[in-house]
C-alpha atoms as a PDB file:
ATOM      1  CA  UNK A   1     146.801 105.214  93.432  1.00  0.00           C
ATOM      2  CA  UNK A   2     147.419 101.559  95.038  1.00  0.00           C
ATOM      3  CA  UNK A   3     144.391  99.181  94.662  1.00  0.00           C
ATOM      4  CA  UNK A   4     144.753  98.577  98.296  1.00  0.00           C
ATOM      5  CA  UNK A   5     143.807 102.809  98.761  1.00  0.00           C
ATOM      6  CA  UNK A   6     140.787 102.580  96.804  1.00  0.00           C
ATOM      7  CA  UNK A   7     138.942  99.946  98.126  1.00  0.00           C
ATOM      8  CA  UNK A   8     139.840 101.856 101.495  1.00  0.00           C
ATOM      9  CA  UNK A   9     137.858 104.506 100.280  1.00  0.00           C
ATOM     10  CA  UNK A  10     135.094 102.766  98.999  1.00  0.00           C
ATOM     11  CA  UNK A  11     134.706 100.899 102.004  1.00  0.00           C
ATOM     12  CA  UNK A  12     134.589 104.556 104.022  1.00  0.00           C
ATOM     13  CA  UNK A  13     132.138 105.818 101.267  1.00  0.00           C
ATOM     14  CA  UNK A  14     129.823 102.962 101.937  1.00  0.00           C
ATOM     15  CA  UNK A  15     130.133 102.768 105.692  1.00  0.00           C
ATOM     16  CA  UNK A  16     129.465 107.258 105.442  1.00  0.00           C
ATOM     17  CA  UNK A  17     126.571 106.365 103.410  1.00  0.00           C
ATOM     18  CA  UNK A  18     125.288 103.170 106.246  1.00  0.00           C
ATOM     19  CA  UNK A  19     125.408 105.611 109.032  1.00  0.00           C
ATOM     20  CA  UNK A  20     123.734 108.065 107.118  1.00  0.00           C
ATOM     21  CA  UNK A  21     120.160 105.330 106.210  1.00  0.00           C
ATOM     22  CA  UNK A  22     121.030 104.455 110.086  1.00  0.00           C
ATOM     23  CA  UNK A  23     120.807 107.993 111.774  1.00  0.00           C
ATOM     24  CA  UNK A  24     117.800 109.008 109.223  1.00  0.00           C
ATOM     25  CA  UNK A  25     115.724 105.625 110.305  1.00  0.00           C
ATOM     26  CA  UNK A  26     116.551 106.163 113.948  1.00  0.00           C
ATOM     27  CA  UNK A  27     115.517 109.765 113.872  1.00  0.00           C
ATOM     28  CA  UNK A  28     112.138 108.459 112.225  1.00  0.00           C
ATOM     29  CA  UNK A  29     111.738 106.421 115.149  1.00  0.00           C
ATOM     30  CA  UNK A  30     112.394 108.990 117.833  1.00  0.00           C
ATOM     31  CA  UNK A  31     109.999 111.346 116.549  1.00  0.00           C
ATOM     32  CA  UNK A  32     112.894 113.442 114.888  1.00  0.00           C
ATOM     33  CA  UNK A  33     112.077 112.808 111.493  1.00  0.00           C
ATOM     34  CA  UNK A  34     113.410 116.573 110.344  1.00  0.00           C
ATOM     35  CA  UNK A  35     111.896 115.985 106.867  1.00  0.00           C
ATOM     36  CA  UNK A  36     108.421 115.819 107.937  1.00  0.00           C
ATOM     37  CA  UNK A  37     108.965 117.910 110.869  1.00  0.00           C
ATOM     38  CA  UNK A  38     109.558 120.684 108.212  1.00  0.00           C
ATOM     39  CA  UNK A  39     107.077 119.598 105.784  1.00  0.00           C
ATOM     40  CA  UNK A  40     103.859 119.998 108.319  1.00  0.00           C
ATOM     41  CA  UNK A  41     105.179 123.123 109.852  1.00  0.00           C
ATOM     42  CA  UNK A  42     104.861 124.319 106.516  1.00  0.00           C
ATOM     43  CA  UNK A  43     102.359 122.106 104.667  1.00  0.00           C
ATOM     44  CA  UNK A  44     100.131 121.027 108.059  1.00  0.00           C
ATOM     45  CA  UNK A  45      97.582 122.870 109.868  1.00  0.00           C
ATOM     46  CA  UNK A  46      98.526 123.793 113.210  1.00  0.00           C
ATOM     47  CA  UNK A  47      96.406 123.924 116.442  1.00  0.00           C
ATOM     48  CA  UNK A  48      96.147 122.688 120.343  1.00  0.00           C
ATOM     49  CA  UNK A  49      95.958 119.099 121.423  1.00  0.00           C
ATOM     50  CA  UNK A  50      94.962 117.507 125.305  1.00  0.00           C
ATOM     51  CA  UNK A  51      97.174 114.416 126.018  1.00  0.00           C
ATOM     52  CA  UNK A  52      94.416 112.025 127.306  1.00  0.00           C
ATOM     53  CA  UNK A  53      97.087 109.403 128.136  1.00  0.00           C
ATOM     54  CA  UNK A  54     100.560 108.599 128.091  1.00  0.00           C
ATOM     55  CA  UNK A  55     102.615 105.095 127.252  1.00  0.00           C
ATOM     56  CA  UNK A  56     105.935 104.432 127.900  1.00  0.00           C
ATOM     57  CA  UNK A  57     107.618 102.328 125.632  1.00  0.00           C
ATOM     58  CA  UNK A  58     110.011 100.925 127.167  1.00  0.00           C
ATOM     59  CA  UNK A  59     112.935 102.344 125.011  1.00  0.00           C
ATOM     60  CA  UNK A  60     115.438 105.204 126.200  1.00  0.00           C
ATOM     61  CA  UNK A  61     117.644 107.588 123.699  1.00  0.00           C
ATOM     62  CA  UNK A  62     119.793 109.024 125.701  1.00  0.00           C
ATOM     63  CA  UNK A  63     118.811 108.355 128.823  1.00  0.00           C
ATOM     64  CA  UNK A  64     115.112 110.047 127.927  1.00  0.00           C
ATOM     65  CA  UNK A  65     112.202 107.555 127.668  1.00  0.00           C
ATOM     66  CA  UNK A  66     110.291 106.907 124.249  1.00  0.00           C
ATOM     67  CA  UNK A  67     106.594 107.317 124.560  1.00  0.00           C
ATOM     68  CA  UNK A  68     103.550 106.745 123.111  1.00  0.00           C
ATOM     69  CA  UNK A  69     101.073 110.241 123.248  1.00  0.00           C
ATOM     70  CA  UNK A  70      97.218 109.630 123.182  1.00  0.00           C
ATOM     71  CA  UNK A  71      96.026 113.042 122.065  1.00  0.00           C
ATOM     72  CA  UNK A  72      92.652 114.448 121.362  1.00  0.00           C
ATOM     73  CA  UNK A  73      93.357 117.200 118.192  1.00  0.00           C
ATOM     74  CA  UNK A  74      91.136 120.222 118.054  1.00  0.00           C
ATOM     75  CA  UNK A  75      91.724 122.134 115.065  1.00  0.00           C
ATOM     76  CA  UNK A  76      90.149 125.218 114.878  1.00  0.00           C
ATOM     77  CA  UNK A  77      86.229 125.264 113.596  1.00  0.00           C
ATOM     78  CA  UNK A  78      86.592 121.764 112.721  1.00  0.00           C
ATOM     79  CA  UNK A  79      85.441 118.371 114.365  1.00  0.00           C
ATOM     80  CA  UNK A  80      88.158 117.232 117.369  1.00  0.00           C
ATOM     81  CA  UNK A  81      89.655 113.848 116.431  1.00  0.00           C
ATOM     82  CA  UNK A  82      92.114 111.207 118.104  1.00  0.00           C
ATOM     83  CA  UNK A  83      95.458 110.614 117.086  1.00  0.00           C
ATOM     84  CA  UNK A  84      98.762 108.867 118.701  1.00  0.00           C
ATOM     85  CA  UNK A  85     102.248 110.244 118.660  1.00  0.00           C
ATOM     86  CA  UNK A  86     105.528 108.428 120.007  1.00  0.00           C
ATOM     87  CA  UNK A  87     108.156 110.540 120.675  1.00  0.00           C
ATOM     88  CA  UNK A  88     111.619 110.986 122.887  1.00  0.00           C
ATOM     89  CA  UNK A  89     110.450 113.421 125.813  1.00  0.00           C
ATOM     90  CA  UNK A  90     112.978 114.975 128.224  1.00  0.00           C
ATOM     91  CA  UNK A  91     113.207 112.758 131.316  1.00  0.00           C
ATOM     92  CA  UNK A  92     112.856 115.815 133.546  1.00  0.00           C
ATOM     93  CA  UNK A  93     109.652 117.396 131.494  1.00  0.00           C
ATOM     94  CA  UNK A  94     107.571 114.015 130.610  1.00  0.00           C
ATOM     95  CA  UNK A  95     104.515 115.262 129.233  1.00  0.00           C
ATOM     96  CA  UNK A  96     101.058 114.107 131.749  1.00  0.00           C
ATOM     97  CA  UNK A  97      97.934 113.438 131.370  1.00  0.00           C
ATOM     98  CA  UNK A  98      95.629 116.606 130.770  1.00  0.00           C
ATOM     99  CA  UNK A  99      98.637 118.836 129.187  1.00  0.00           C
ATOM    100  CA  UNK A 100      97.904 120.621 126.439  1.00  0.00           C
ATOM    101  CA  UNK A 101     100.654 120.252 123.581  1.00  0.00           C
ATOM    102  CA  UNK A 102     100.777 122.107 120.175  1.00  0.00           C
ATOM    103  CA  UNK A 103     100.819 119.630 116.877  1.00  0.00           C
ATOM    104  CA  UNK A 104     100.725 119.987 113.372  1.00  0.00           C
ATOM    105  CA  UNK A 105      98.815 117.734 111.369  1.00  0.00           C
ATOM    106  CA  UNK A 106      97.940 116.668 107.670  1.00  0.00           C
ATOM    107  CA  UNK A 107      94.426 117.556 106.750  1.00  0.00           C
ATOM    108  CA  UNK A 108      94.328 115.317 104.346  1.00  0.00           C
ATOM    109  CA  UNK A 109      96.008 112.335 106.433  1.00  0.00           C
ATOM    110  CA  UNK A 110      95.615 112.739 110.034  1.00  0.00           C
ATOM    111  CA  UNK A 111      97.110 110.098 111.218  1.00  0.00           C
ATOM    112  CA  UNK A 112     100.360 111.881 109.619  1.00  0.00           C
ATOM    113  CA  UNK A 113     100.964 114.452 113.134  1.00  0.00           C
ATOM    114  CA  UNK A 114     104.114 115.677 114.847  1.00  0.00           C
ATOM    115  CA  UNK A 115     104.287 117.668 118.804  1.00  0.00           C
ATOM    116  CA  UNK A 116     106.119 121.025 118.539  1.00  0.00           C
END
């Protein structure tokens, strides 16, 4: 093999591995972490949550708008508490005021809270 060929590859190994941090980092920020999407569905407890309010952020992915949820959690037998959530919505389903959404959250960090 020609030096020439294997920096090509190297350089293609470390742009594969760039796009990779990229896509997991943007994912995070769209709400579409699938690492902790997975661990509270499994991990988290799961119960019903009223949007009291809802930000846009400004940002689009894909055409859909980022937001910011303001959500009142009730888990069952338990204390309700507030917690925020900013996610990609659909542009044609954007969540409102008053909805009712089901989360999954950490007991043990509730800040820590994805919308199913």
């Amino acid at each position: 093999m020609s030096i020439k060929y294997l920096i090509s590859i190297i350089i293609l190994l470390f742009a594969a591995a760039a796009c990779n941090i990229v896509e997991k980092e943007v994912n995070k920020l769209t709400g579409h972490d699938e690492e902790k999407i997975k661990r509270l569905k499994k991990e988290g407890v799961k119960c019903e949550a009223e949007i009291l309010k809802v930000e846009d952020m400004n940002i689009t992915v894909n055409k859909n708008p980022m937001v910011r949820l303001f959500l009142e959690v009730m888990p069952p037998g338990e204390p309700s508490f507030d917690a925020q959530v900013e996610m990609v919505v659909s542009r044609v389903n954007i969540p409102r005021k008053g909805d009712n959404v089901t989360v999954y959250f950490n007991p043990k960090d509730k800040t820590d809270i994805i919308v199913e």
